[in-house]
PDB file of N, CA and C in Angstrom:
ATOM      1  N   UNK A   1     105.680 113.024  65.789  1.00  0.00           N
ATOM      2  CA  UNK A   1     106.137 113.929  64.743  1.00  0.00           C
ATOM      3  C   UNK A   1     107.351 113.345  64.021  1.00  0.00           C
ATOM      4  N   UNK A   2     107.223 113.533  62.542  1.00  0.00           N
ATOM      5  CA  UNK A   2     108.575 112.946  62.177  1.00  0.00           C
ATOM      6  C   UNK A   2     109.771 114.142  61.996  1.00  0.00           C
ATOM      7  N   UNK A   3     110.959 113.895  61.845  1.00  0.00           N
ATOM      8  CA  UNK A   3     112.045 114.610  61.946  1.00  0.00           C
ATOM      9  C   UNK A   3     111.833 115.958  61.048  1.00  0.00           C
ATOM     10  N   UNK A   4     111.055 116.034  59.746  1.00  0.00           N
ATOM     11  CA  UNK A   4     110.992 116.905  58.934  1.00  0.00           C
ATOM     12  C   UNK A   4     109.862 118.266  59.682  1.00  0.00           C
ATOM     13  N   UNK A   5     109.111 117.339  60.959  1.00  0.00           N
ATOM     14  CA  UNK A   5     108.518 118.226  61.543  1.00  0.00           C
ATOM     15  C   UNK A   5     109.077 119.173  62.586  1.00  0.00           C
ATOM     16  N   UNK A   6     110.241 118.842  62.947  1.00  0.00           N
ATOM     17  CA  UNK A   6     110.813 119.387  63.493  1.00  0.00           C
ATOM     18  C   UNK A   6     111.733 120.441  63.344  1.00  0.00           C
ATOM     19  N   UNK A   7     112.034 120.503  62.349  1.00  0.00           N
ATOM     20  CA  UNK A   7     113.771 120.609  61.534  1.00  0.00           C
ATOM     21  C   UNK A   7     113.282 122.456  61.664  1.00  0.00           C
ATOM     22  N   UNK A   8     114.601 122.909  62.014  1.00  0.00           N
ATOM     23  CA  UNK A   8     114.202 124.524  61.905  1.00  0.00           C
ATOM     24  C   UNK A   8     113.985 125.080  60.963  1.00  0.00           C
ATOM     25  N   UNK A   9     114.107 124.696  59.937  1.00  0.00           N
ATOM     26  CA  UNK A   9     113.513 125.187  58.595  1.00  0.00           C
ATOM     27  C   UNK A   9     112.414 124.864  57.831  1.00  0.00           C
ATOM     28  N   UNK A  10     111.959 123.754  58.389  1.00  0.00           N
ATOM     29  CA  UNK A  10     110.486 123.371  58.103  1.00  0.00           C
ATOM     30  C   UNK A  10     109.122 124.514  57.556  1.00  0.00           C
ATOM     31  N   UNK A  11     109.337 125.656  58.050  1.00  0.00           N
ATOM     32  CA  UNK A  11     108.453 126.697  57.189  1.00  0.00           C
ATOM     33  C   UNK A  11     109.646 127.622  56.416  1.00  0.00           C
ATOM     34  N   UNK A  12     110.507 127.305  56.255  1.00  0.00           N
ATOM     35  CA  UNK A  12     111.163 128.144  54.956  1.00  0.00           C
ATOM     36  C   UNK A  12     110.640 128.329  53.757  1.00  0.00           C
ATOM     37  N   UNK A  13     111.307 128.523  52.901  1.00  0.00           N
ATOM     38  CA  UNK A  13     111.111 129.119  51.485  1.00  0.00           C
ATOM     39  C   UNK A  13     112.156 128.214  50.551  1.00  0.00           C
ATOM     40  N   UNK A  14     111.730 127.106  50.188  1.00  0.00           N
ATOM     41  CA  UNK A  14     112.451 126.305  49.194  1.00  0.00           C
ATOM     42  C   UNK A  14     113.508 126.955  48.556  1.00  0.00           C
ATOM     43  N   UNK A  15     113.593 127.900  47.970  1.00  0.00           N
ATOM     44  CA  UNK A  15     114.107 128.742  47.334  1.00  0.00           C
ATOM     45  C   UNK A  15     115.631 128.930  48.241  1.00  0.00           C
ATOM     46  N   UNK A  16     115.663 128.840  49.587  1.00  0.00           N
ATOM     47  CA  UNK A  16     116.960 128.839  50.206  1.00  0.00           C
ATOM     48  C   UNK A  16     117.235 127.547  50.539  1.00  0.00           C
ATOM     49  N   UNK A  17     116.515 126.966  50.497  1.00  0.00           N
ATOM     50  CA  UNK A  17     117.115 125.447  51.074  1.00  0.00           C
ATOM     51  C   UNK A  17     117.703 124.824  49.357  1.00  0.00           C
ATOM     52  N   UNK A  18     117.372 125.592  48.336  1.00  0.00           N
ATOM     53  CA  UNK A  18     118.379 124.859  47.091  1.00  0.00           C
ATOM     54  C   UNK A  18     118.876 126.031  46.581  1.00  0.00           C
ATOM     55  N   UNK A  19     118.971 126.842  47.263  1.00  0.00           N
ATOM     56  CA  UNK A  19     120.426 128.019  46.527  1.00  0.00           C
ATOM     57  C   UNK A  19     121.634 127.361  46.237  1.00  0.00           C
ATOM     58  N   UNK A  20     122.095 127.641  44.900  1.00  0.00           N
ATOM     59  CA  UNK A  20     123.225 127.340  44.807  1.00  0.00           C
ATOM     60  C   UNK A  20     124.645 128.115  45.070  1.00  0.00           C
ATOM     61  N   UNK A  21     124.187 129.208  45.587  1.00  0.00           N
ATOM     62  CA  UNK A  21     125.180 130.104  45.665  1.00  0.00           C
ATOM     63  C   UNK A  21     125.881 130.345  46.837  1.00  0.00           C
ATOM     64  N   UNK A  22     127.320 130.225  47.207  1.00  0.00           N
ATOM     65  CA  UNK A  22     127.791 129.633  48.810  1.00  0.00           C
ATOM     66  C   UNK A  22     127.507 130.378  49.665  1.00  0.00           C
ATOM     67  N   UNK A  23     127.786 131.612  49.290  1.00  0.00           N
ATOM     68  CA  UNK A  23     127.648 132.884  50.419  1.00  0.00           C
ATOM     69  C   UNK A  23     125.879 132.519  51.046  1.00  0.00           C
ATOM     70  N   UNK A  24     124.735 132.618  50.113  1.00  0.00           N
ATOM     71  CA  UNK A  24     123.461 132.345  50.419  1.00  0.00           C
ATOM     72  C   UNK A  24     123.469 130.499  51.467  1.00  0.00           C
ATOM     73  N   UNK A  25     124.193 129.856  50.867  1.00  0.00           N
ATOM     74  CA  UNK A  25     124.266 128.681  51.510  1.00  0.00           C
ATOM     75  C   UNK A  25     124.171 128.600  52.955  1.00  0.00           C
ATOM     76  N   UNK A  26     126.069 129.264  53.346  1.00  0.00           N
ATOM     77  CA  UNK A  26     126.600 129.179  54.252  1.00  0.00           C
ATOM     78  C   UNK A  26     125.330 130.310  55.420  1.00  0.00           C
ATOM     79  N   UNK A  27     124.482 131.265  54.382  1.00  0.00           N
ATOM     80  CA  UNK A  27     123.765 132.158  55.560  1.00  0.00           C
ATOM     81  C   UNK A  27     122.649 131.481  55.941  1.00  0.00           C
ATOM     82  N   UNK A  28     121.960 130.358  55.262  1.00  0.00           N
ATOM     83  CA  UNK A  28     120.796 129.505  56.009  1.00  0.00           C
ATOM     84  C   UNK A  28     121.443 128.900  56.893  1.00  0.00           C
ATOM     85  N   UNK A  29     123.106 128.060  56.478  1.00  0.00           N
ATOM     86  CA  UNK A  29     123.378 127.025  57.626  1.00  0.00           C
ATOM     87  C   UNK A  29     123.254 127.705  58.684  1.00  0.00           C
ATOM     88  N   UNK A  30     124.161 128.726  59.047  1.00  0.00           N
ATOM     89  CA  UNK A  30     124.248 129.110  60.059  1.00  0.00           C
ATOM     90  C   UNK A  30     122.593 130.014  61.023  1.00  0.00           C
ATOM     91  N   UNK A  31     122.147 129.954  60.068  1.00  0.00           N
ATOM     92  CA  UNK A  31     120.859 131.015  60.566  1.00  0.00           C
ATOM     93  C   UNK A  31     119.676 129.378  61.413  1.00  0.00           C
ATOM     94  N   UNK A  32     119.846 128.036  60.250  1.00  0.00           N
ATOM     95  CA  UNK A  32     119.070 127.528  60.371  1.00  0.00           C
ATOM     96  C   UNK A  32     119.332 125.766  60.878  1.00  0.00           C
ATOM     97  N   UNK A  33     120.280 125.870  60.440  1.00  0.00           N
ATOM     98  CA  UNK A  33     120.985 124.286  60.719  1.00  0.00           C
ATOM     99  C   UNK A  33     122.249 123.972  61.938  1.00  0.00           C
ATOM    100  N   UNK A  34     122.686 125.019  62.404  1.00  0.00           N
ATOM    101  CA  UNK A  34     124.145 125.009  63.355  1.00  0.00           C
ATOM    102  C   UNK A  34     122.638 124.482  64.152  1.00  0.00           C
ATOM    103  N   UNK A  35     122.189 125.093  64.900  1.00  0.00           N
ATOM    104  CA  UNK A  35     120.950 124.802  66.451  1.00  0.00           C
ATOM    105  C   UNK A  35     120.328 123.644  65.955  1.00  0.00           C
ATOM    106  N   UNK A  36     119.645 123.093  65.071  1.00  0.00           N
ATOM    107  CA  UNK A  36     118.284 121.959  64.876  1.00  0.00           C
ATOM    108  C   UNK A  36     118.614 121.019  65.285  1.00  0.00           C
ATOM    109  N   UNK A  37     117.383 120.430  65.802  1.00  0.00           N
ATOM    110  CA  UNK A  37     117.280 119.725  66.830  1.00  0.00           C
ATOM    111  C   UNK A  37     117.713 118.506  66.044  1.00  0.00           C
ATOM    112  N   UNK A  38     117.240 118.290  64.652  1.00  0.00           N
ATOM    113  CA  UNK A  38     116.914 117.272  63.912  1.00  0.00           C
ATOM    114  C   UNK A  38     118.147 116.991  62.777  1.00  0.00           C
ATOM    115  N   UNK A  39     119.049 117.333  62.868  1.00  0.00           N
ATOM    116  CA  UNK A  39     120.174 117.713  62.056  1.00  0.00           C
ATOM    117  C   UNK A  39     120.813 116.691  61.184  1.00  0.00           C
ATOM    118  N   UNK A  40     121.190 115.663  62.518  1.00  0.00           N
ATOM    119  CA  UNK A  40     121.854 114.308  62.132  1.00  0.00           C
ATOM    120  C   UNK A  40     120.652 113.849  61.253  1.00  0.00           C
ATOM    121  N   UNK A  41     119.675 113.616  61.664  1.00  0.00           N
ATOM    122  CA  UNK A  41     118.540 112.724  60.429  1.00  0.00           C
ATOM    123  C   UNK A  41     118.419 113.570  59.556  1.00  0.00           C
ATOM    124  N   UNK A  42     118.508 114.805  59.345  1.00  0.00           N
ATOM    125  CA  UNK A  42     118.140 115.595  57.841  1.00  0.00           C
ATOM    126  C   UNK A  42     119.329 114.922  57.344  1.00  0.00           C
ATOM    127  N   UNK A  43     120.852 115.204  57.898  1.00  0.00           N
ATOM    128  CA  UNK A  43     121.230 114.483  57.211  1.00  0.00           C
ATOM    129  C   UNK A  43     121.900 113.131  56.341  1.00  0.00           C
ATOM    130  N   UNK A  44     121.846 112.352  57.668  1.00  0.00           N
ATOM    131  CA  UNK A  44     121.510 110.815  57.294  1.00  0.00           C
ATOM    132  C   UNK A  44     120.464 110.342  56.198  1.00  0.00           C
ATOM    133  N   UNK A  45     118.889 111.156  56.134  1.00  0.00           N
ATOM    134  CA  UNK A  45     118.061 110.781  55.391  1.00  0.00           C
ATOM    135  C   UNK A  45     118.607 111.335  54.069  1.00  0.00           C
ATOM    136  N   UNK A  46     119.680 112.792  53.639  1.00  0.00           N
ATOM    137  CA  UNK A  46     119.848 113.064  52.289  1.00  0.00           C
ATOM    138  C   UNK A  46     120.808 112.141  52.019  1.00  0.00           C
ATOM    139  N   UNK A  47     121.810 111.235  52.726  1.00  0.00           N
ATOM    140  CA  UNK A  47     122.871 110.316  51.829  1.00  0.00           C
ATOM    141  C   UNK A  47     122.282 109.152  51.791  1.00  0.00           C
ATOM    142  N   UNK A  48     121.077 109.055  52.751  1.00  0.00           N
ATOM    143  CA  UNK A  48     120.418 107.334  52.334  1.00  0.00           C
ATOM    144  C   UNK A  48     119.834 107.655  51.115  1.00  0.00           C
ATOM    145  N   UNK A  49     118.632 108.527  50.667  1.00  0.00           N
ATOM    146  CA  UNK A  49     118.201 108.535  49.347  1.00  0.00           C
ATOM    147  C   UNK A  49     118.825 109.597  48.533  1.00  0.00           C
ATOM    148  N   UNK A  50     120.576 109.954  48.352  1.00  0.00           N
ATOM    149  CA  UNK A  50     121.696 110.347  47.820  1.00  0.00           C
ATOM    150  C   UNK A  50     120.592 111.749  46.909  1.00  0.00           C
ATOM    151  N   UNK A  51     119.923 112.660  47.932  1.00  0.00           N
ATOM    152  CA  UNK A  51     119.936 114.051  47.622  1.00  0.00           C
ATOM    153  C   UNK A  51     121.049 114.398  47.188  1.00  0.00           C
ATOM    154  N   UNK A  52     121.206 114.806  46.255  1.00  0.00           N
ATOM    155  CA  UNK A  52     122.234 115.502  45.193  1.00  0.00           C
ATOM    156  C   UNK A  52     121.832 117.327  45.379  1.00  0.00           C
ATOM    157  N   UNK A  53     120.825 117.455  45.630  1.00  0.00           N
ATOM    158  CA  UNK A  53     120.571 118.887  45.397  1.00  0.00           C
ATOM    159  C   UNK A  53     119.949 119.728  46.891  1.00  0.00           C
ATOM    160  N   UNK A  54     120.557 120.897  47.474  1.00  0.00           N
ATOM    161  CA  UNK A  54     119.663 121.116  48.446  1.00  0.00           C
ATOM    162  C   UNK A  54     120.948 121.315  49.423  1.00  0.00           C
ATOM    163  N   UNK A  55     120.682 121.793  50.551  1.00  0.00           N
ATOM    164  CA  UNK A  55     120.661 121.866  52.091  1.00  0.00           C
ATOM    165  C   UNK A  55     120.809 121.347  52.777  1.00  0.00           C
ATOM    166  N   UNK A  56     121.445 120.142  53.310  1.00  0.00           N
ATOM    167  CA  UNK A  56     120.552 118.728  53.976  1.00  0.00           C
ATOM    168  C   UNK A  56     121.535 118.560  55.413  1.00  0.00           C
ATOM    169  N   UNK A  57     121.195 118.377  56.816  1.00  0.00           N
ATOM    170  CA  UNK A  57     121.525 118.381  57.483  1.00  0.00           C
ATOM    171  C   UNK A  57     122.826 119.519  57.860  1.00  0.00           C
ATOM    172  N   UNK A  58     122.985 120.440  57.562  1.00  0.00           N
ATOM    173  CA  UNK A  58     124.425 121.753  57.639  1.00  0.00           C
ATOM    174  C   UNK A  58     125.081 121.200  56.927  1.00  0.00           C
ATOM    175  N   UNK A  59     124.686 119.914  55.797  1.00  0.00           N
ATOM    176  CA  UNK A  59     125.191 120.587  54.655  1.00  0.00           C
ATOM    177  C   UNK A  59     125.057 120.329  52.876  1.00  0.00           C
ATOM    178  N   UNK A  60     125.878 121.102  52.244  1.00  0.00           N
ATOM    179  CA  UNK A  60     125.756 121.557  50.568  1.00  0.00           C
ATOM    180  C   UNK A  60     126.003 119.878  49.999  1.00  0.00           C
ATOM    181  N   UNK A  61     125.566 120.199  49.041  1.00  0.00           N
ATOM    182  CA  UNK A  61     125.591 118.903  48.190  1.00  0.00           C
ATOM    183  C   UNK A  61     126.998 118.188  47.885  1.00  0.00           C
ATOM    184  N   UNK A  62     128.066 119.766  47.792  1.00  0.00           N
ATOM    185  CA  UNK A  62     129.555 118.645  47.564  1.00  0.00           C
ATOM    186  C   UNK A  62     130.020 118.585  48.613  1.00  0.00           C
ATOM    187  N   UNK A  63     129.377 119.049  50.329  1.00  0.00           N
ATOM    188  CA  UNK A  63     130.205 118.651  51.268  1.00  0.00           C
ATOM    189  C   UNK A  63     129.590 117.401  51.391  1.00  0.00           C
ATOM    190  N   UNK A  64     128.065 117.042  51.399  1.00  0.00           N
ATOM    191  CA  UNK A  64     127.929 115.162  51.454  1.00  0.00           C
ATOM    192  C   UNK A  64     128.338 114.351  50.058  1.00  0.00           C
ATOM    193  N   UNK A  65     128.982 114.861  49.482  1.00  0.00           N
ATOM    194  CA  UNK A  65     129.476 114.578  48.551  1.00  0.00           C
ATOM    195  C   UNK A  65     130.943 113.844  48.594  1.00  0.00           C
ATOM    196  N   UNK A  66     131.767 114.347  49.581  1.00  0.00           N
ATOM    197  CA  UNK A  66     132.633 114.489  49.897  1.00  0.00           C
ATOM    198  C   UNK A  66     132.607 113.308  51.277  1.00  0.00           C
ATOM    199  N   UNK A  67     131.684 113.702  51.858  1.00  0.00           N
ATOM    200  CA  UNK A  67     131.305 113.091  52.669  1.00  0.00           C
ATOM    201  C   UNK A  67     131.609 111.406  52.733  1.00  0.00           C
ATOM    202  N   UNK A  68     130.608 111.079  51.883  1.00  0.00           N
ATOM    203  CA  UNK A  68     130.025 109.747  51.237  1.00  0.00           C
ATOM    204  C   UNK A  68     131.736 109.272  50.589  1.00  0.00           C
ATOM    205  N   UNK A  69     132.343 110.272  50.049  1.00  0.00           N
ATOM    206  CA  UNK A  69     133.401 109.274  49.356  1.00  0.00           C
ATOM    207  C   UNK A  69     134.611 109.403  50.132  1.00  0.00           C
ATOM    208  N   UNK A  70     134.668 109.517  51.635  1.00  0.00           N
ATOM    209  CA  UNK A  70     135.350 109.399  52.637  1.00  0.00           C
ATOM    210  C   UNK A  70     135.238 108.229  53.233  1.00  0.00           C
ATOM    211  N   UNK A  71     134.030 107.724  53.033  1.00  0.00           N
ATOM    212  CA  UNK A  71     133.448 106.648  54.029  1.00  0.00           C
ATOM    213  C   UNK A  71     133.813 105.355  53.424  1.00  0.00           C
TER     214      UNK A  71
END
């Protein structure tokens, strides 16, 4: 299985995994991303191909944003 098969949100609703709105954000992370098993690779795989938009490993686009220009 690859990592996307795993990921606890894998049958979600697109629609929350690219909310832009924080309050909605912060209620998937915690509902869906604090526990997954698969976390680190969701989000290793959004700064290797620099997802700009979305959800990605626990977290929002300007925290790997932020992220990336730490490093």
């Amino acid at each position: 299985l690859s990592w996307q098969e795993k990921a606890a949100c894998k049958d979600t609703d697109d629609d929350r995994v690219f909310d832009n709105h924080p309050t909605e954000q912060n209620k998937f992370i915690k509902e869906y991303c604090v526990d997954c098993p698969v976390r680190r690779e969701c989000l290793a795989d959004a700064i290797e191909n620099k997802n700009i938009f979305g959800i990605w490993g626990g977290m929002t686009a300007s925290d790997r944003e932020k992220l990336v220009k730490k490093s």
